[in-house]
N, C-alpha and C. Protein backbone atom coordinates (compact mmCIF):
# COMPACT_ATOMS: atom_id res chain seq x y z
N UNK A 1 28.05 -10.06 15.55
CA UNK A 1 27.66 -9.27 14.41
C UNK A 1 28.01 -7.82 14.69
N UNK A 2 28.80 -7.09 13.26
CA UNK A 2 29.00 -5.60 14.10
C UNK A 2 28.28 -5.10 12.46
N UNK A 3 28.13 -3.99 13.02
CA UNK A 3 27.71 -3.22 12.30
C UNK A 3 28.81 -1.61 11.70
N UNK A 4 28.72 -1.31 10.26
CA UNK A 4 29.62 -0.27 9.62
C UNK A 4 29.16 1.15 10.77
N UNK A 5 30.02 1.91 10.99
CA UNK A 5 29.59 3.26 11.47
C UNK A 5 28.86 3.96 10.76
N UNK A 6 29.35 4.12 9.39
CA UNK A 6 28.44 4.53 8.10
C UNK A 6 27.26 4.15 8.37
N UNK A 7 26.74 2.81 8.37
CA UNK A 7 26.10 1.97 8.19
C UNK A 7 24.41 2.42 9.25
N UNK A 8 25.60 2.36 10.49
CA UNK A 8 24.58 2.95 11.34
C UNK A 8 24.16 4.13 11.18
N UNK A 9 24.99 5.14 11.12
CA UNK A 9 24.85 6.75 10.58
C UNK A 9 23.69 6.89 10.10
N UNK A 10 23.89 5.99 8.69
CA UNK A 10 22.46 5.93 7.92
C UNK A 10 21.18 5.98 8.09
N UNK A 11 21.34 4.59 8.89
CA UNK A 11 20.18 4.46 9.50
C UNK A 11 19.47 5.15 10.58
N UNK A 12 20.28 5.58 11.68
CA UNK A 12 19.88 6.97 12.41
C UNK A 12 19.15 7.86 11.91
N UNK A 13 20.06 8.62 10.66
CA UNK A 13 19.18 9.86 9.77
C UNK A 13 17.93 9.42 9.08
N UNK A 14 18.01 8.39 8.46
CA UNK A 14 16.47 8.14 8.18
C UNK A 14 15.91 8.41 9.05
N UNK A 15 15.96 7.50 10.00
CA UNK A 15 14.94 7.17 11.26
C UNK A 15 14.94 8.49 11.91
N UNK A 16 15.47 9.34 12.12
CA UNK A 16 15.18 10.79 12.36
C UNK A 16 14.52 11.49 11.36
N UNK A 17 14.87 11.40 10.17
CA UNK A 17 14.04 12.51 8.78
C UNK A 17 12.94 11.65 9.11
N UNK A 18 12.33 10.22 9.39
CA UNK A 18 11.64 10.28 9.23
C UNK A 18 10.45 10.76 10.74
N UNK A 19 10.90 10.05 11.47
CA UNK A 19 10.02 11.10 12.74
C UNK A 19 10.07 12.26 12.73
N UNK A 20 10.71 13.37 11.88
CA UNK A 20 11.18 14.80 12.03
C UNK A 20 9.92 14.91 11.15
N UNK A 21 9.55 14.73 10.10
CA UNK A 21 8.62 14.77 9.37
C UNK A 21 7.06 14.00 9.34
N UNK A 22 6.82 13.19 10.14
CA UNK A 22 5.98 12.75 10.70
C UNK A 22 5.16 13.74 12.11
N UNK A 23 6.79 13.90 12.75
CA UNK A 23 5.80 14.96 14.13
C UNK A 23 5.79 16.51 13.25
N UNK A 24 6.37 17.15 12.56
CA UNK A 24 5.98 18.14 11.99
C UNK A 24 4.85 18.25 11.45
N UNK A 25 4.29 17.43 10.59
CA UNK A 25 3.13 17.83 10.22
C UNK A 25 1.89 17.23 11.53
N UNK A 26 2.33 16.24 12.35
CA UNK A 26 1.00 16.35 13.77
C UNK A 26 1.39 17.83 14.20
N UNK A 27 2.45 18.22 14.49
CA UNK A 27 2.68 19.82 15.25
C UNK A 27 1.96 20.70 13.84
N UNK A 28 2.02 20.88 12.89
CA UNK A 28 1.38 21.83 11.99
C UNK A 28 -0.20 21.34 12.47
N UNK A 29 -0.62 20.37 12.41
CA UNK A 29 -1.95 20.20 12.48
C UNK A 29 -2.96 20.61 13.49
N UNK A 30 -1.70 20.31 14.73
CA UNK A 30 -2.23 20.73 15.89
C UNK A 30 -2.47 22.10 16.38
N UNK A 31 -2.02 22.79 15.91
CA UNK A 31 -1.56 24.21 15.28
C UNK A 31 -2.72 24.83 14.85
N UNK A 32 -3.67 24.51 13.24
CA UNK A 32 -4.12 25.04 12.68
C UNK A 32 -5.21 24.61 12.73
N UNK A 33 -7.01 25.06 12.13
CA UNK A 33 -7.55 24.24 11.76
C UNK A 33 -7.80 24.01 10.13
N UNK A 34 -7.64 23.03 10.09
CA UNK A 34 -7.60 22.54 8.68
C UNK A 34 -8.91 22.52 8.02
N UNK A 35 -9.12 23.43 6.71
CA UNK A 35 -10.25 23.80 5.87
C UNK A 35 -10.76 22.62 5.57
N UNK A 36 -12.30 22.48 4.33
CA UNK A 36 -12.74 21.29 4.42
C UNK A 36 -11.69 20.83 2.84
N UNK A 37 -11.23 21.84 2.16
CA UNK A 37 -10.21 21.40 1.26
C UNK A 37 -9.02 19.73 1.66
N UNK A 38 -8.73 20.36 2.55
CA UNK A 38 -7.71 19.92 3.42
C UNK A 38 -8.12 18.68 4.21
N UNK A 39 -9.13 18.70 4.58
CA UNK A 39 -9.81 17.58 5.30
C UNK A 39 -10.21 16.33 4.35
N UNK A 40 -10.65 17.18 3.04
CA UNK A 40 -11.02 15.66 2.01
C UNK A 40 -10.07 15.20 1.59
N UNK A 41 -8.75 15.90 1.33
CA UNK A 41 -7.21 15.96 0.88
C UNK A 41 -6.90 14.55 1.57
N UNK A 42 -6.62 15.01 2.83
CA UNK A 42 -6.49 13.85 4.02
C UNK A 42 -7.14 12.84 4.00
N UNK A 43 -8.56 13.02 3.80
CA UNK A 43 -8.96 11.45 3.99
C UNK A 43 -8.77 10.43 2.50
N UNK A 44 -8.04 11.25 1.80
CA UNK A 44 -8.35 10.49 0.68
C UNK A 44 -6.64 9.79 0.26
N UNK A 45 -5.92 10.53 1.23
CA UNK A 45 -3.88 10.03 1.16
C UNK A 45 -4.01 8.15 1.29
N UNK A 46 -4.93 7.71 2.44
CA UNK A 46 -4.27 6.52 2.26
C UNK A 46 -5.02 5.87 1.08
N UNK A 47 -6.50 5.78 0.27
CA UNK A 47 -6.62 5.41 -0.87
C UNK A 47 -5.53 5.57 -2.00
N UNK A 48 -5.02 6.17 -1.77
CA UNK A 48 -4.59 7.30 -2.86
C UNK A 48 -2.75 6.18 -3.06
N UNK A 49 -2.23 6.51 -1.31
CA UNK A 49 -1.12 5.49 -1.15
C UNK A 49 -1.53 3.75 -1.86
N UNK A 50 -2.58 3.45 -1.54
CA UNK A 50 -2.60 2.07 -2.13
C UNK A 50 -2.95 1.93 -3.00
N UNK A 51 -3.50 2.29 -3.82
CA UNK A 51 -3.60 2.33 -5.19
C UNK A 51 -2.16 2.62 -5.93
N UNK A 52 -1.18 3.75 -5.86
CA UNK A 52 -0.01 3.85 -6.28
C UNK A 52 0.80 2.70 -5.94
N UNK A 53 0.69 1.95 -4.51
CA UNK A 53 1.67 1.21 -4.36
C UNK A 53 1.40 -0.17 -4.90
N UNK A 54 -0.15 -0.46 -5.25
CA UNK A 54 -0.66 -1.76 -6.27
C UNK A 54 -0.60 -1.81 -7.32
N UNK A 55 -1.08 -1.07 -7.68
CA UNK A 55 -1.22 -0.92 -9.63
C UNK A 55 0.08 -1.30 -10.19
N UNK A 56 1.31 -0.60 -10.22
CA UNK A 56 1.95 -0.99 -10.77
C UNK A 56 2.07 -2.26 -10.49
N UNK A 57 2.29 -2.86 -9.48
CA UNK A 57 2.74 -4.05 -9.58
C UNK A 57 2.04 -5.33 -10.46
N UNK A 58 0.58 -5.26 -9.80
CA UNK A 58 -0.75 -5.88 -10.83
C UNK A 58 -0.39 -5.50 -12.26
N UNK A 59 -0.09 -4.53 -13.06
CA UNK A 59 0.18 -4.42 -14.09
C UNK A 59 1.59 -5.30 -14.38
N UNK A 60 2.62 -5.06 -13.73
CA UNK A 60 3.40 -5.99 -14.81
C UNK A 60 3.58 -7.54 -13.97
N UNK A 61 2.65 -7.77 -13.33
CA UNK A 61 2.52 -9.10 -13.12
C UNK A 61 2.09 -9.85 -13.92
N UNK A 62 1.62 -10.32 -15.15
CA UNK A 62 0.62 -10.60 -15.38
C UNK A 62 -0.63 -11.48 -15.64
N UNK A 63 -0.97 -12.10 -16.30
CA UNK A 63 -2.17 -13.26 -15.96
C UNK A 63 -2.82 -13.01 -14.87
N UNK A 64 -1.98 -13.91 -14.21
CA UNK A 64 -2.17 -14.39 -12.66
C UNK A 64 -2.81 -13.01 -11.83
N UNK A 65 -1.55 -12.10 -11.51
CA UNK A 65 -2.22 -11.01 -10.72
C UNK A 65 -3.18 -10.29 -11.71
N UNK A 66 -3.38 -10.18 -12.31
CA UNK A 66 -4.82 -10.06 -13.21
C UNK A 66 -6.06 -9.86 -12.86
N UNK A 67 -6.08 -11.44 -12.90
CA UNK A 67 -7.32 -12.59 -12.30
C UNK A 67 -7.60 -11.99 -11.23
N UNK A 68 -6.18 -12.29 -10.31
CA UNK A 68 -6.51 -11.96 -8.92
C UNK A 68 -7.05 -10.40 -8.46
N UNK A 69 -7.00 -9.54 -9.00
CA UNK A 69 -7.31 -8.10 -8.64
C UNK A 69 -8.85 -7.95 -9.23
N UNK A 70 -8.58 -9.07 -10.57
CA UNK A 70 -10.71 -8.64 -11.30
C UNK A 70 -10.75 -9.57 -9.91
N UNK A 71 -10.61 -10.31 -9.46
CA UNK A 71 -11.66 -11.02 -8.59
C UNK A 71 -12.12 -10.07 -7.10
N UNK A 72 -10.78 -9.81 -7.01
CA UNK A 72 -10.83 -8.61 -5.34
C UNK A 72 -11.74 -7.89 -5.77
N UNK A 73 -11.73 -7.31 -6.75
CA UNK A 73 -12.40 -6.30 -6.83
C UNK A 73 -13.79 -6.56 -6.88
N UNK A 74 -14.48 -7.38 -7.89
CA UNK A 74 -15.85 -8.43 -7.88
C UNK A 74 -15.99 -8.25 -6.80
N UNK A 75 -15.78 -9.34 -6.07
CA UNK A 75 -16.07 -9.74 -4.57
C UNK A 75 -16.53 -8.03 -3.94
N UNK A 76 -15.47 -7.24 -4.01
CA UNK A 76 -15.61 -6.52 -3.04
C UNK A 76 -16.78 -5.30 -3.95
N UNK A 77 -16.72 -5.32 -4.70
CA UNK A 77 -18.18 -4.30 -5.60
C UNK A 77 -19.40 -4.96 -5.40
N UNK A 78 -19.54 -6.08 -5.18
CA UNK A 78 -20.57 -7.01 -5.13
C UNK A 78 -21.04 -6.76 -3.37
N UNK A 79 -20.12 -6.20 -2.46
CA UNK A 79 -20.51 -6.30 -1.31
C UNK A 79 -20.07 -7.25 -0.40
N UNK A 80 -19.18 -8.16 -0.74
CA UNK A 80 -18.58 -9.11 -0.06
C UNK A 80 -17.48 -8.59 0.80
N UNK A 81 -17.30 -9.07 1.83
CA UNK A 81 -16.16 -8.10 3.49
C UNK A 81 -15.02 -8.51 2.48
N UNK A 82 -14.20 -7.73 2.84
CA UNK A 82 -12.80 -7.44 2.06
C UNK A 82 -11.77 -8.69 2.70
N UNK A 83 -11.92 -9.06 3.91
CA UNK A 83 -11.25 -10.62 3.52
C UNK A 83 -11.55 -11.17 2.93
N UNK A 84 -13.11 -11.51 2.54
CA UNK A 84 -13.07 -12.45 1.31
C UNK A 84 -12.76 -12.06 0.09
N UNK A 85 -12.75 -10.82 -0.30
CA UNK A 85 -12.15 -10.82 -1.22
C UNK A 85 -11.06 -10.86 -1.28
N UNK A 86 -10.39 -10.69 -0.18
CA UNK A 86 -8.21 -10.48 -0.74
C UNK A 86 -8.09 -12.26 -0.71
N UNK A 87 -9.03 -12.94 0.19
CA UNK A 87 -8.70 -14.44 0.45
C UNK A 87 -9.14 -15.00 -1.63
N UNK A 88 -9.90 -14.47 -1.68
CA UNK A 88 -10.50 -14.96 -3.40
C UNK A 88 -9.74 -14.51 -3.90
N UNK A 89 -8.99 -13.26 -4.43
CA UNK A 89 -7.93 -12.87 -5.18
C UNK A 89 -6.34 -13.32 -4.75
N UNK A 90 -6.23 -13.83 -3.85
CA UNK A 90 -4.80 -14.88 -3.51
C UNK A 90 -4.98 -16.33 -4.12
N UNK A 91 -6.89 -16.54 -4.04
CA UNK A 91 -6.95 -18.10 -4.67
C UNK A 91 -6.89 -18.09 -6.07
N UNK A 92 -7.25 -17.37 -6.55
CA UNK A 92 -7.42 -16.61 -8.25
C UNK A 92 -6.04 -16.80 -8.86
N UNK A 93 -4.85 -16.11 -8.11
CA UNK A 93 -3.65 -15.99 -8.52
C UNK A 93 -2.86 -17.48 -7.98
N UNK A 94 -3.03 -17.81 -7.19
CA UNK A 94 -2.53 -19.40 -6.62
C UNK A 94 -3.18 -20.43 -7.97
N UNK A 95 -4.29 -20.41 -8.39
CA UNK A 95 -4.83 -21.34 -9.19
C UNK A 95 -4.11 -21.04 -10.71
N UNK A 96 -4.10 -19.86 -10.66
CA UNK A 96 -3.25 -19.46 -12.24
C UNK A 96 -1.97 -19.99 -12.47
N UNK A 97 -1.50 -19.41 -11.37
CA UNK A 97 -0.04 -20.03 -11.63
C UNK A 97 0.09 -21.38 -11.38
N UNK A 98 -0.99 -22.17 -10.77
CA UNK A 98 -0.97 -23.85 -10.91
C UNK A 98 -1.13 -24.22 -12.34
N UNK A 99 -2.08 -23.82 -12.47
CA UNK A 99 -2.66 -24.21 -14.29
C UNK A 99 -1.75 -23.84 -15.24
N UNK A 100 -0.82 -22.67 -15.17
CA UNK A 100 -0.07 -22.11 -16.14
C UNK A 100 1.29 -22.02 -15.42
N UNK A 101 2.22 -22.66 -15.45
CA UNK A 101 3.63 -22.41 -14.60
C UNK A 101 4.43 -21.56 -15.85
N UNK A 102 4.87 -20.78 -15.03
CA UNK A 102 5.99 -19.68 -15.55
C UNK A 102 7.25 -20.81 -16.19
N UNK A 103 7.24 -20.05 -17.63
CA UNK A 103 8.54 -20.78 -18.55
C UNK A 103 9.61 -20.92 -17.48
């Protein structure tokens, strides 16, 4: 298997922009101290990441991932550990699409 020079190129520069930008902001951090602005900012990026990177999808899924997200969510508002709920919202969406198969 060979690989394009391009090909690799590519992939290098990502993989550099992206550690270049990853240790920059640990070196900014380490650096400064960060206000309590900044601190709630932060704790709130990875909610913030998963929600953007779910929603859409749950939205144009539909029925099925539906079901399955009212149920995660149930489960998990109700107080139930969050495996059971992602395990109940995989069964939610597994049972839908049994009962209802895509045209």
């Amino acid at each position: 298997m060979s690989i394009a020079p391009d090909v690799l190129l590519a992939i290098l520069g990502m993989a550099a922009a992206t550690y270049a930008i990853r240790a920059g902001g640990l070196f900014l951090l380490s650096r400064a101290t960060p206000g309590p602005f900044l601190e709630a900012w932060l704790k709130h990026i990875p909610g913030a990441m998963f929600v953007a990177l779910v929603v859409p999808t749950v939205f144009a899924g539909g029925p099925a991932l539906w079901g399955g997200a009212a149920a995660t969510i149930l489960i998990a508002r109700l107080g139930g550990p969050l495996p059971l709920s992602l395990a109940l919202g995989v069964a939610v969406v597994a049972l839908v699409r049994w009962l209802v198969p895509l045209p």
